[in-house]
N, C-alpha and C. Protein backbone atom coordinates (compact mmCIF):
# COMPACT_ATOMS: atom_id res chain seq x y z
N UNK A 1 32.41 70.18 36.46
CA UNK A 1 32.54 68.80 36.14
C UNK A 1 31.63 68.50 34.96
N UNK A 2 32.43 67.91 34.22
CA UNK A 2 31.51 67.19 32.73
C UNK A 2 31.27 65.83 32.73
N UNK A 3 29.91 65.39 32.65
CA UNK A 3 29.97 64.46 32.61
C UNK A 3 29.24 63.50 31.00
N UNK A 4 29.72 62.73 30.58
CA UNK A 4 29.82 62.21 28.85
C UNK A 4 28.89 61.29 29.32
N UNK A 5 27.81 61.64 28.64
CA UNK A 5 26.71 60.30 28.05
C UNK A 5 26.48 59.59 26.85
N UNK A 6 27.40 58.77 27.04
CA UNK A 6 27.80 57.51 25.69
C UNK A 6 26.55 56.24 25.43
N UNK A 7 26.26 56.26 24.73
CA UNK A 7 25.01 55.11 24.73
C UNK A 7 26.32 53.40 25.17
N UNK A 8 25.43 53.22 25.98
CA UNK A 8 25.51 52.01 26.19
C UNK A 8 25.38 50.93 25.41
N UNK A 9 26.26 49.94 24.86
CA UNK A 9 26.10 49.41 23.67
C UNK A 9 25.10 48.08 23.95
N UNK A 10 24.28 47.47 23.02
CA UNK A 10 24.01 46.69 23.67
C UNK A 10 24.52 45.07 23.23
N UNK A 11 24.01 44.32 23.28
CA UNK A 11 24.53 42.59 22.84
C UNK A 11 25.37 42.70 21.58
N UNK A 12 26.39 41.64 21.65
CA UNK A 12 26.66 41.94 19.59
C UNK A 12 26.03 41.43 19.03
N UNK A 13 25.95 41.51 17.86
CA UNK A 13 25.48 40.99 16.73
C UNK A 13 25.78 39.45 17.04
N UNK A 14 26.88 39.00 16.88
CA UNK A 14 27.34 37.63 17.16
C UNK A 14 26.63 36.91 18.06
N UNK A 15 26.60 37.44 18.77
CA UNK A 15 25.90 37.17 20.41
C UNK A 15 24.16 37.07 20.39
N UNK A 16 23.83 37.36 19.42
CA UNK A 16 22.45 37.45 19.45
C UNK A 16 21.99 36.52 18.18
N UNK A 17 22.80 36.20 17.35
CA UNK A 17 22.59 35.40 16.44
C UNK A 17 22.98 33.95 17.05
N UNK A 18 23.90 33.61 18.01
CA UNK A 18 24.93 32.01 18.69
C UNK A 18 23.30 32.02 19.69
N UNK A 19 22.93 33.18 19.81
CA UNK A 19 21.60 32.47 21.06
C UNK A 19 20.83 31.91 20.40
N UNK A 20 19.79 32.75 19.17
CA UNK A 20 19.13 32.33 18.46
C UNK A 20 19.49 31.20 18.00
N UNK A 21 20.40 30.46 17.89
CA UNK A 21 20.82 29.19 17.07
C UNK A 21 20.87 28.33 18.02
N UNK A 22 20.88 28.62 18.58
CA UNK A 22 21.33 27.52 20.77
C UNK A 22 19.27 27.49 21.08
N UNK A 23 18.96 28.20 20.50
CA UNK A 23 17.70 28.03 20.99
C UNK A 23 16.98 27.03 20.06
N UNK A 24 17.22 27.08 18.42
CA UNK A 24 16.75 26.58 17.85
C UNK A 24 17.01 25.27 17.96
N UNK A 25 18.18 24.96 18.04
CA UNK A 25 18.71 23.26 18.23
C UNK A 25 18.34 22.69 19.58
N UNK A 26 17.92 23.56 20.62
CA UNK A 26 17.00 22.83 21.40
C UNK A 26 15.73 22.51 21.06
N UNK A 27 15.38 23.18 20.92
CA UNK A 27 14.12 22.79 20.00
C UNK A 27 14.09 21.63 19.37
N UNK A 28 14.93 21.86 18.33
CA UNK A 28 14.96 20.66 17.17
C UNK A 28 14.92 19.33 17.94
N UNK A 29 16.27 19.34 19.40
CA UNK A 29 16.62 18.28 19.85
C UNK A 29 15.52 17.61 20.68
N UNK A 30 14.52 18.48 21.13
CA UNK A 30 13.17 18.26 22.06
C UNK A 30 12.57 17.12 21.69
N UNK A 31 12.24 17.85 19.81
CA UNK A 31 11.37 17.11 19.24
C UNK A 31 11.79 15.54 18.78
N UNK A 32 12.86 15.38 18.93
CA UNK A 32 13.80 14.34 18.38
C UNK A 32 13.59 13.30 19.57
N UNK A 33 12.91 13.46 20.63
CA UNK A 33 12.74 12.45 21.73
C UNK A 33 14.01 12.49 23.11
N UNK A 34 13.78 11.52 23.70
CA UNK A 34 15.20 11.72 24.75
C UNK A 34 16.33 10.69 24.35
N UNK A 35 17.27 10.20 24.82
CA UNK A 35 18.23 9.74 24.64
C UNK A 35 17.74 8.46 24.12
N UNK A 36 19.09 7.65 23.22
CA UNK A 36 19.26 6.60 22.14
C UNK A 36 18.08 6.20 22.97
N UNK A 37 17.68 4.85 22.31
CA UNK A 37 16.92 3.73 22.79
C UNK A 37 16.57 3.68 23.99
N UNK A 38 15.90 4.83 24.29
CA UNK A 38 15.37 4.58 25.67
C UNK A 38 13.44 4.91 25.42
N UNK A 39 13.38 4.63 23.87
CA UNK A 39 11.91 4.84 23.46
C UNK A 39 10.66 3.94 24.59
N UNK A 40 9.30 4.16 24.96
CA UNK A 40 8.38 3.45 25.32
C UNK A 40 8.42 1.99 24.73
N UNK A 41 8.39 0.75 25.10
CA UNK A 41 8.07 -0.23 24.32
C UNK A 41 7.01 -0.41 24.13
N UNK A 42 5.55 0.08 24.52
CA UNK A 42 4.00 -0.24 24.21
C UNK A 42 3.63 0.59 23.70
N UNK A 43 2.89 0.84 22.84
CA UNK A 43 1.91 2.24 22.56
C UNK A 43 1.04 2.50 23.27
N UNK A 44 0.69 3.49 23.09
CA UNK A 44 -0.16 4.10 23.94
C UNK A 44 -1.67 3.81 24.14
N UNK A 45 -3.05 3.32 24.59
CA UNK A 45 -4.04 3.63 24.50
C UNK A 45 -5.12 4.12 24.44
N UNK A 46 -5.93 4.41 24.04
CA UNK A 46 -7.44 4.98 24.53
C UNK A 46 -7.58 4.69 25.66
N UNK A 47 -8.39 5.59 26.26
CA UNK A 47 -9.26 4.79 27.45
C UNK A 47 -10.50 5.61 26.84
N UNK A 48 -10.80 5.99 25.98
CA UNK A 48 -12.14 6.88 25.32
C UNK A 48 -13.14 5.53 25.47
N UNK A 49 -14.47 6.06 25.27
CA UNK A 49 -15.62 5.09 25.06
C UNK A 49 -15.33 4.27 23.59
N UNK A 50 -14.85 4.09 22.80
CA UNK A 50 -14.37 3.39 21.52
C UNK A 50 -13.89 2.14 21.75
N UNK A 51 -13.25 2.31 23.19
CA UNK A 51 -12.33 1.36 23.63
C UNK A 51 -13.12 0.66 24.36
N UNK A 52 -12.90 -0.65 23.94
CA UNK A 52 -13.24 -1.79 24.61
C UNK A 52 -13.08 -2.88 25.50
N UNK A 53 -11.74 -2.87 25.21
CA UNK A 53 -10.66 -3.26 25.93
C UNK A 53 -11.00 -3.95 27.27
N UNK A 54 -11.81 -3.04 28.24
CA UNK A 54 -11.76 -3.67 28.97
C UNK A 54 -13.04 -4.23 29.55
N UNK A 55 -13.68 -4.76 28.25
CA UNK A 55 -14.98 -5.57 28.34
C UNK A 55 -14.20 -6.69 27.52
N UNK A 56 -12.92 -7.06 27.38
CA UNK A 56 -12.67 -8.06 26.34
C UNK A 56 -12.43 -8.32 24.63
N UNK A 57 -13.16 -7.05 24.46
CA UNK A 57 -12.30 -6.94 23.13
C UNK A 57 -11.37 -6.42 22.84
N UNK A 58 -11.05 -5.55 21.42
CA UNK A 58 -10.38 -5.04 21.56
C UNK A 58 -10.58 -3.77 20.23
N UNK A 59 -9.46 -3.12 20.29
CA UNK A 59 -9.83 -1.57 19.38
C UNK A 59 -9.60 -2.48 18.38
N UNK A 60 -10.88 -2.02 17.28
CA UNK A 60 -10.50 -1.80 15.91
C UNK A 60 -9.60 -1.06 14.89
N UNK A 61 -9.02 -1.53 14.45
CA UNK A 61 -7.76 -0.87 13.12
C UNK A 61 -8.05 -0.81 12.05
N UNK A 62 -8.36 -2.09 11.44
CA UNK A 62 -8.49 -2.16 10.37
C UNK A 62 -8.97 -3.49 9.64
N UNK A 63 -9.36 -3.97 8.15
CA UNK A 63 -9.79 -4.77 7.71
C UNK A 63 -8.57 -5.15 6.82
N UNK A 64 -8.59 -6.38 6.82
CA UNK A 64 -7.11 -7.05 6.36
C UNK A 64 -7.09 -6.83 5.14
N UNK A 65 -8.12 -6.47 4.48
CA UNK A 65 -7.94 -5.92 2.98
C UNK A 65 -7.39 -4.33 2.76
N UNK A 66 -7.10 -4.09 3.96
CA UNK A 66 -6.37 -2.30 4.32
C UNK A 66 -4.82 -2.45 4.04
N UNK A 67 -4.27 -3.68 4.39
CA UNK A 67 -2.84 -3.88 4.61
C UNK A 67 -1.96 -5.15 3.56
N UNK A 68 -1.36 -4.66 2.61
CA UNK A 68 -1.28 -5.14 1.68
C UNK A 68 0.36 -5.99 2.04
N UNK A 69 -0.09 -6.75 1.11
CA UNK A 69 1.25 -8.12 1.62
C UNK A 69 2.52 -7.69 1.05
N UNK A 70 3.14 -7.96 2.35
CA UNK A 70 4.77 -7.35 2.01
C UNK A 70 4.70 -6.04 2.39
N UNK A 71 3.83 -5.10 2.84
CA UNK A 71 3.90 -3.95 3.07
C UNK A 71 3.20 -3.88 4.47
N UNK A 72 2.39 -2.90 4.90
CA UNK A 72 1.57 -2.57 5.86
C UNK A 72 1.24 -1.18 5.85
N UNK A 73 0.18 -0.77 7.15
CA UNK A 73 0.02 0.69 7.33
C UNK A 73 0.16 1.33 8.52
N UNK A 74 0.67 2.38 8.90
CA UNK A 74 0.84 3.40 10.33
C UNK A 74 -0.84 3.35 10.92
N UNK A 75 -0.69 3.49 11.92
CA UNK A 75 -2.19 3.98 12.63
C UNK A 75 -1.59 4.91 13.70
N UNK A 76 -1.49 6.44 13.22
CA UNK A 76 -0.77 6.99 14.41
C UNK A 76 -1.26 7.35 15.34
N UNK A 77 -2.78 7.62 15.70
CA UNK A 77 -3.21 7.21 16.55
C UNK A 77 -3.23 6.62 17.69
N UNK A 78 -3.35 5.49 17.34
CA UNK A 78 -2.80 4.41 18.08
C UNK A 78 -1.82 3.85 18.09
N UNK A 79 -0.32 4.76 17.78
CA UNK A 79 0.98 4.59 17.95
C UNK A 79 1.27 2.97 17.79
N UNK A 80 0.68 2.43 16.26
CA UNK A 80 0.90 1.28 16.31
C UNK A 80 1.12 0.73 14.21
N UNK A 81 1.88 -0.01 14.13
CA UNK A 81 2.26 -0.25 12.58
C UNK A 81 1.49 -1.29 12.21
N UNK A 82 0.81 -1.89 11.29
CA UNK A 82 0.31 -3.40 11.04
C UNK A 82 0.65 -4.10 10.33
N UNK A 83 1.40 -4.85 9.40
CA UNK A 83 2.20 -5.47 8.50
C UNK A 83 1.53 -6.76 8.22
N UNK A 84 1.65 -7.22 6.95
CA UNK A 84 1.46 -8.80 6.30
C UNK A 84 2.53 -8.76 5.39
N UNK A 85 3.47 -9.88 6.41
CA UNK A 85 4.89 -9.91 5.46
C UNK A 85 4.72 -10.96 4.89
N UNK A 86 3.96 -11.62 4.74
CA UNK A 86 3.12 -12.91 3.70
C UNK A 86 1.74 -12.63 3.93
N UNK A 87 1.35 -13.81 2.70
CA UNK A 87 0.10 -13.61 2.24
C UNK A 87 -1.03 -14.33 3.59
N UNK A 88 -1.70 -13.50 4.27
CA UNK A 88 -2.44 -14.21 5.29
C UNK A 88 -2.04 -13.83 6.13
N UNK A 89 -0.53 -13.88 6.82
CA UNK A 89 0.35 -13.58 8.06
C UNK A 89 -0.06 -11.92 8.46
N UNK A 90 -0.47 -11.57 9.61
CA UNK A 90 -0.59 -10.02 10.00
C UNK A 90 -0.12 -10.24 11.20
N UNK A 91 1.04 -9.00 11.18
CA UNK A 91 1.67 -8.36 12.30
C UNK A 91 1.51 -7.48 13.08
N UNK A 92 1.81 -6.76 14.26
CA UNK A 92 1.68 -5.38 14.65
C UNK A 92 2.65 -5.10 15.22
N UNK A 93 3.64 -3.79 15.11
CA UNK A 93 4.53 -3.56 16.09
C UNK A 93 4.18 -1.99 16.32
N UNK A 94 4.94 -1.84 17.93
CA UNK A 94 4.98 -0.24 18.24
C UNK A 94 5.50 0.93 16.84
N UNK A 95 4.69 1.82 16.43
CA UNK A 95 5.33 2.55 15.73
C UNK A 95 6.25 3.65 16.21
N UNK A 96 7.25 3.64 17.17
CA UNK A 96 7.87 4.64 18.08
C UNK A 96 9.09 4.08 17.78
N UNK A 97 10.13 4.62 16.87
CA UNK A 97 10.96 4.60 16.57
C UNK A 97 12.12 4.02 18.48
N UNK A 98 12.86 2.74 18.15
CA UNK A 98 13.65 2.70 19.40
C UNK A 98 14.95 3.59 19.40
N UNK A 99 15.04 4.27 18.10
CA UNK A 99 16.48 5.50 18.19
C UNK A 99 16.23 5.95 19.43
N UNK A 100 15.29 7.02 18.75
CA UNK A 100 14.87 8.47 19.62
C UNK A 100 13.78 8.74 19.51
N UNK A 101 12.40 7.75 19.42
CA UNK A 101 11.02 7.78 19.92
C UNK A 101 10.32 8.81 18.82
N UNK A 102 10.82 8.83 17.76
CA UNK A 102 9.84 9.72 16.72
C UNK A 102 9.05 8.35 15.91
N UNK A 103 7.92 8.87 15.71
CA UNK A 103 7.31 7.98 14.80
C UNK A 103 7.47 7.41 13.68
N UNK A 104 7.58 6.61 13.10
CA UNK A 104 7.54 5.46 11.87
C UNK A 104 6.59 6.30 11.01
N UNK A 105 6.93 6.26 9.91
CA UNK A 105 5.45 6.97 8.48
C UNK A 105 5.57 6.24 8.23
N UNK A 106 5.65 5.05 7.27
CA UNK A 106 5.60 4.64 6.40
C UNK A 106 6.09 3.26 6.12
N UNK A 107 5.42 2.26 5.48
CA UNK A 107 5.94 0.92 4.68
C UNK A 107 6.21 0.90 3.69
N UNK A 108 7.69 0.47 3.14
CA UNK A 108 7.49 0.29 1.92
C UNK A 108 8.47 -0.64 1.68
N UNK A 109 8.32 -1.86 0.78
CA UNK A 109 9.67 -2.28 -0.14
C UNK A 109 10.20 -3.75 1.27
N UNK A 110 8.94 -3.76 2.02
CA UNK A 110 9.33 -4.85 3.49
C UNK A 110 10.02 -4.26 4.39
N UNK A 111 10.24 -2.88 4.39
CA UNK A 111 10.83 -2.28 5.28
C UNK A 111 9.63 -0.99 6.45
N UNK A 112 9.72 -0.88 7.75
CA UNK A 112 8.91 0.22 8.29
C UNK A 112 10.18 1.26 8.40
N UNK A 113 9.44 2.58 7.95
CA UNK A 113 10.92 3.45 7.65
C UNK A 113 10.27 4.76 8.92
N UNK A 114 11.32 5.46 9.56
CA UNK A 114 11.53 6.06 10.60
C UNK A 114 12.01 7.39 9.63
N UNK A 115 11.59 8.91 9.84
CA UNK A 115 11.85 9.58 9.22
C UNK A 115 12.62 10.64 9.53
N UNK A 116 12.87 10.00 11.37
CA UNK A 116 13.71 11.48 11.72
C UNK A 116 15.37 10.91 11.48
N UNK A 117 15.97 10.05 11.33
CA UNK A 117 17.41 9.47 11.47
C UNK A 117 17.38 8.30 9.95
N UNK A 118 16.14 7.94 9.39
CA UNK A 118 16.87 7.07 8.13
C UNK A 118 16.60 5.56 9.05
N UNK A 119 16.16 5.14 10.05
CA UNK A 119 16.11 4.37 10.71
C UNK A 119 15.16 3.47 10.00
N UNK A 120 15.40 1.78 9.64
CA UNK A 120 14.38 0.80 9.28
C UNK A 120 14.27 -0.29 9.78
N UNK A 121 13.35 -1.06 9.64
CA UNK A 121 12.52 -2.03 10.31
C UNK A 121 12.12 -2.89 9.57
N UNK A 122 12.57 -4.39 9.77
CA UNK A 122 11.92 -5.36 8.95
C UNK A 122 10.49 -5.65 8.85
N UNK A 123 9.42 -5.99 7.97
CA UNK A 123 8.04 -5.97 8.21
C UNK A 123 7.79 -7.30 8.77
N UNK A 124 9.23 -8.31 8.37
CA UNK A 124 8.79 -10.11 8.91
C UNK A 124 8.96 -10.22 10.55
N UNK A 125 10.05 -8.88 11.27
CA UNK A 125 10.32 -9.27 12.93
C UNK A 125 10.69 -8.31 13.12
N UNK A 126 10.19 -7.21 12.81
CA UNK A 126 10.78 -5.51 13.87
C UNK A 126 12.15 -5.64 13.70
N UNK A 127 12.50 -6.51 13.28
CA UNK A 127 14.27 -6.21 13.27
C UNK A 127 14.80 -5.12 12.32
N UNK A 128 16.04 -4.27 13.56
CA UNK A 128 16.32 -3.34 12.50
C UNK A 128 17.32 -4.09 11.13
N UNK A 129 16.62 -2.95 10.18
CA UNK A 129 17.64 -3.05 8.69
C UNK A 129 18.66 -2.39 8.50
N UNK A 130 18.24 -1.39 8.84
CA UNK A 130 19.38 0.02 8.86
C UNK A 130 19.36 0.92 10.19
N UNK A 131 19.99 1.26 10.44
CA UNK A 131 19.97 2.47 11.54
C UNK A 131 20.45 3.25 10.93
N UNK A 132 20.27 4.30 12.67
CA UNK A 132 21.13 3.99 13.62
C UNK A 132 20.80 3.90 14.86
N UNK A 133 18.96 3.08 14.80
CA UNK A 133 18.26 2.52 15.70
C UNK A 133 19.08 0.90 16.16
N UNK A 134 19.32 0.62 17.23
CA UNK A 134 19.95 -0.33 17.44
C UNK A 134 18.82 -1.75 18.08
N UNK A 135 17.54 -1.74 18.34
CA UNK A 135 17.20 -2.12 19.00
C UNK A 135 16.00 -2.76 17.86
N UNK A 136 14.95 -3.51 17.99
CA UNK A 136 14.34 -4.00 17.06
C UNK A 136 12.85 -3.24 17.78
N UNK A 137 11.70 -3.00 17.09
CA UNK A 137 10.37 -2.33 17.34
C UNK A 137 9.64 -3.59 17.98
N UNK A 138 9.27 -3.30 19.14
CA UNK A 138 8.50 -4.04 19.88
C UNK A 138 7.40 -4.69 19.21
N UNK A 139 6.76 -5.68 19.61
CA UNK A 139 5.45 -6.49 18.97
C UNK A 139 4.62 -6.08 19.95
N UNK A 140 3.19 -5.60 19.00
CA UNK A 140 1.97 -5.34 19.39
C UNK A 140 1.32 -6.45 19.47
N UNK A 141 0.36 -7.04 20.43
CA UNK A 141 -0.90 -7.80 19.87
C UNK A 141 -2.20 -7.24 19.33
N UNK A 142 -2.33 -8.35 18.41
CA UNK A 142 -3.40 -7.89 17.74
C UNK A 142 -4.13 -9.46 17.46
N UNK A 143 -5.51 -9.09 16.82
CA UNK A 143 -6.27 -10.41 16.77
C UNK A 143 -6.99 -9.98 15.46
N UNK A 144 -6.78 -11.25 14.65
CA UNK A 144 -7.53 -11.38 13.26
C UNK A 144 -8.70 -12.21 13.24
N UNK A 145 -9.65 -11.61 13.16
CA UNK A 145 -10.75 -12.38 13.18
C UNK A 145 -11.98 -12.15 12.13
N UNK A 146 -11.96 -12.84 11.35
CA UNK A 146 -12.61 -13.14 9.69
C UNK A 146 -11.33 -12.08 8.89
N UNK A 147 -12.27 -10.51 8.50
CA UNK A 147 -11.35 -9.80 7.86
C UNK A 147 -10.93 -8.61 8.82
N UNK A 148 -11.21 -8.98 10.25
CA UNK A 148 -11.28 -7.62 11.40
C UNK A 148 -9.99 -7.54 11.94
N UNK A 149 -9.24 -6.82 11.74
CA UNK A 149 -8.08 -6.57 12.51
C UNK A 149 -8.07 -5.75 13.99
N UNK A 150 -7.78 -5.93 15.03
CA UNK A 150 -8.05 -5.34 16.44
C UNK A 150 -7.31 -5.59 17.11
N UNK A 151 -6.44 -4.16 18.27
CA UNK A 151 -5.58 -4.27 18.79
C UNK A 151 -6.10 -5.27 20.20
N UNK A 152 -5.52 -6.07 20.90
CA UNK A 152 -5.73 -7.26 21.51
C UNK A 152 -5.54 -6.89 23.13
């Protein structure tokens, strides 16, 4: 009796490249948050010694000479945007995109812009400009007091 020892072939080519690609787009999709608009509406806090919070004040951000009118700045940090959509007027909203919960970079032009979908945000009421965020960015409190900006 003869018996033939054939190598055993292993995965195809095809087959090992459709995984690698099935793996990567999970990934991608991870980072992209969980489903539409089902983002956090608050940001997140400290509870570090910085935080004051719960002696009555509140965290420091920034000095109103940081946030320029018609525009604003990210504090990612503290998962929070700050805006003066007029001269004097300061805002705060969640910076957590309501698409799919990726963060906001950036102000510009009266708009807060979202960088994973093209998603924008008015700087006068969280209202979206563009999507294909459907939902408007929650309002933070915050308290202005002389030139001290602080989450509330």
């Amino acid at each position: 009796m003869t018996v033939s020892f054939q190598p055993t072939s292993g995965p195809a080519r095809r087959t090992v490249v459709a995984a690698a690609g099935a793996a990567g787009l999970a990934v991608a999709l991870t980072a992209c948050g969980g489903s539409d608009d089902d983002a956090s509406a608050a940001p997140a806090q400290s509870g570090g010694a910085a935080d004051d919070t719960a002696n009555g004040g509140g965290t420091p951000l920034a000095s109103t000479a940081d946030i320029p009118e018609g525009g604003g700045k990210v504090f990612a940090d503290q998962k929070v945007v700050v805006v003066q959509p007029s001269a004097g007027e300061f805002k705060a909203y969640s910076a957590t995109c309501t698409h799919q919960g990726c963060a906001v970079k950036s102000v510009s032009d009266g708009l807060i812009n979202c960088p994973c979908h093209n998603s924008n945000f008015s700087v006068a009421d969280g209202s979206v400009s563009s999507g294909p965020a459907t939902k408007p960015l929650p309002e933070v409190g915050i308290t202005v007091d002389g030139d001290s900006i602080t989450l509330a």
